[in-house]
Protein backbone atom coordinates (compact mmCIF):
# COMPACT_ATOMS: atom_id res chain seq x y z
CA UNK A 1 19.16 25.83 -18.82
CA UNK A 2 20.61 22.42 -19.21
CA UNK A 3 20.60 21.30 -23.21
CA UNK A 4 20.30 17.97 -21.97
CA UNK A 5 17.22 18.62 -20.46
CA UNK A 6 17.06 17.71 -16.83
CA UNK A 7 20.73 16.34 -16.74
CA UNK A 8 22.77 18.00 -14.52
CA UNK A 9 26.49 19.42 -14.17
CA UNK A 10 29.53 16.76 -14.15
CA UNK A 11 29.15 13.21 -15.41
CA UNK A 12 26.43 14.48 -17.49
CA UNK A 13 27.73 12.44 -20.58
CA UNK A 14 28.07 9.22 -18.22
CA UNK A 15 24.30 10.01 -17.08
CA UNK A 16 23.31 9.56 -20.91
CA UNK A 17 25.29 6.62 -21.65
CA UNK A 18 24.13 4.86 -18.64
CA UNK A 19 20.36 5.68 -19.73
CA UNK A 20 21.02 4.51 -23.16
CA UNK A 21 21.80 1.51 -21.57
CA UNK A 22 19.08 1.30 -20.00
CA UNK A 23 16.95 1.81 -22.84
CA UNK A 24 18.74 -0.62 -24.79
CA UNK A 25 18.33 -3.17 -22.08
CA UNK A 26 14.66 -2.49 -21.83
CA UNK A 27 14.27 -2.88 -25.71
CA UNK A 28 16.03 -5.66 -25.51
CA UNK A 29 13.61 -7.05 -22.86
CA UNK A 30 10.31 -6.18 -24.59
CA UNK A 31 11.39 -7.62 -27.93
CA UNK A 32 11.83 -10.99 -26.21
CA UNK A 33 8.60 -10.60 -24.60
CA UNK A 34 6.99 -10.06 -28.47
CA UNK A 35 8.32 -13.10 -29.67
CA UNK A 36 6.64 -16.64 -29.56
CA UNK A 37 8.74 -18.58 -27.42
CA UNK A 38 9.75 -22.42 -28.81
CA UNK A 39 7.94 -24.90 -26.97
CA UNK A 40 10.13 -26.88 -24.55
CA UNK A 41 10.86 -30.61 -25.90
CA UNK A 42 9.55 -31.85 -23.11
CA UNK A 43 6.58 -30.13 -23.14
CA UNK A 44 3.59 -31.15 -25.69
CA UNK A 45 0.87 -28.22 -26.59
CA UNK A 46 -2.46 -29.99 -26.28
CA UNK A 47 -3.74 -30.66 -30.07
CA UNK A 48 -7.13 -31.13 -31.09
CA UNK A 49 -8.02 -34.51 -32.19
CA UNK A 50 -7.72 -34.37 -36.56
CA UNK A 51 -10.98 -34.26 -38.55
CA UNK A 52 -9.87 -38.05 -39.54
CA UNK A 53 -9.16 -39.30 -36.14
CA UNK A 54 -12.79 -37.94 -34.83
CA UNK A 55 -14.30 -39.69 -37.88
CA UNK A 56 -12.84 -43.00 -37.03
CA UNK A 57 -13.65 -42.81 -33.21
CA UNK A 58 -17.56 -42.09 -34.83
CA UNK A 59 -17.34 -45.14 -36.96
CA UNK A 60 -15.19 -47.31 -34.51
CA UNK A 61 -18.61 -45.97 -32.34
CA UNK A 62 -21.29 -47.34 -34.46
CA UNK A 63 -19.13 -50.17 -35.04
CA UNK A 64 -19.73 -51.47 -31.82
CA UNK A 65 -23.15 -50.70 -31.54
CA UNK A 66 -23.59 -52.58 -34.76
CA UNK A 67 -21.90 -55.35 -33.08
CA UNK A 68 -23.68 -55.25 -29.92
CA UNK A 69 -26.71 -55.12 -31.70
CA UNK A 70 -26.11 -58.37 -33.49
CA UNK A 71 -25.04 -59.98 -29.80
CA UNK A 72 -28.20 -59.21 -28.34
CA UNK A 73 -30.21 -60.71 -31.11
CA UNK A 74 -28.38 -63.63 -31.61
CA UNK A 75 -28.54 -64.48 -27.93
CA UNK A 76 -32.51 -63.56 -28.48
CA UNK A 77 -32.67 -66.37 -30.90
CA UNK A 78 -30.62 -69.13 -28.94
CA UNK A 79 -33.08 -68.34 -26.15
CA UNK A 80 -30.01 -66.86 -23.55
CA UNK A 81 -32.08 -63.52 -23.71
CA UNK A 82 -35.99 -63.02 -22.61
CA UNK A 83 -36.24 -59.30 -22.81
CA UNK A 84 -37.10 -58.75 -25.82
CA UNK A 85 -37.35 -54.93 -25.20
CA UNK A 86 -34.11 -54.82 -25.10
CA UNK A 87 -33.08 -56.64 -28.34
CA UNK A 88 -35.44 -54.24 -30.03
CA UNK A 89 -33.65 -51.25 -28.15
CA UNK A 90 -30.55 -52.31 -29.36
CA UNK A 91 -31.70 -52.55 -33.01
CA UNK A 92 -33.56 -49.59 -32.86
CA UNK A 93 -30.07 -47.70 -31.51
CA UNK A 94 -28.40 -49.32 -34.06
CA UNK A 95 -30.23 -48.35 -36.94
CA UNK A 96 -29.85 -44.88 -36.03
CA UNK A 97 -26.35 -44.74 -35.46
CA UNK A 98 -26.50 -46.56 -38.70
CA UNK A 99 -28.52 -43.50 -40.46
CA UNK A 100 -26.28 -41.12 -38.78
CA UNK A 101 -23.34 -42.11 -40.31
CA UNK A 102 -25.09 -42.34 -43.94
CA UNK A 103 -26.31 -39.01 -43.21
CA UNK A 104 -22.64 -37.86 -42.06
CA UNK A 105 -21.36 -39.75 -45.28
CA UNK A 106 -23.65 -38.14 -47.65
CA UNK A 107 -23.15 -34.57 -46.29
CA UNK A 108 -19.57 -35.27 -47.04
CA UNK A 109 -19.87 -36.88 -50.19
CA UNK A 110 -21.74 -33.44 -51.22
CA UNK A 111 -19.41 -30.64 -49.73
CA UNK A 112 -16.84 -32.74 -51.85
CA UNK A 113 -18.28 -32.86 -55.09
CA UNK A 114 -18.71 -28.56 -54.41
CA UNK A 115 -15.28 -28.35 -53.93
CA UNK A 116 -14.28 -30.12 -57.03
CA UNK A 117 -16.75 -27.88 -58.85
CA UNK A 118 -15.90 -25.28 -57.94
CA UNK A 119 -12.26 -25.80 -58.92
CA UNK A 120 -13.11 -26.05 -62.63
């Protein structure tokens, strides 16, 4: 019976050096495989969009309906638009983006004050 278990007669010591080897090479290998790799420079990881940049898109948003709005009904009143459907579709869309953000503002507002509270 071979103590080495499975190695055979001459080299035998060789044999277990070169699997050592091997086993240190393999380590080697898997511990690079477990560690997060730095992204390349001249690759950019997609980001989400920041809490503050989506909240200025949303008001930048019902900025413009705002302003549309106002267009539409000013053109109403120098006579350049007949449909008055419209004009009061763009009000009405603008008065709800309008209570949106108020809504969005007041939610805000709260889940601040709760935070400071809750601090103290």
């Amino acid at each position: 019976m071979n103590p080495v278990g499975g190695i055979g007669g001459g080299g035998s010591i060789d044999q277990i050096i070169a699997l050592r080897q091997q086993i240190i090479d393999r380590s080697k290998v898997l511990q690079e495989l477990h560690q997060p790799k730095p992204a390349a420079p001249t690759e950019t990881a997609p980001t989400a969009p920041s809490f503050g940049d989506s909240l200025r898109t949303a008001l930048d948003n019902v900025n413009s309906v705002q302003a549309e709005s106002g267009r539409i009904t000013a053109a109403y009143e120098r006579g350049e638009e007949t449909d008055i459907a419209k004009v009061m579709l763009a009000r009405q869309e603008a008065g709800v983006a309008f209570e949106a953000t108020l809504q969005v503002r007041n939610k805000l507002l709260a889940a601040y004050q709760e935070t400071m509270r809750m601090g103290v």
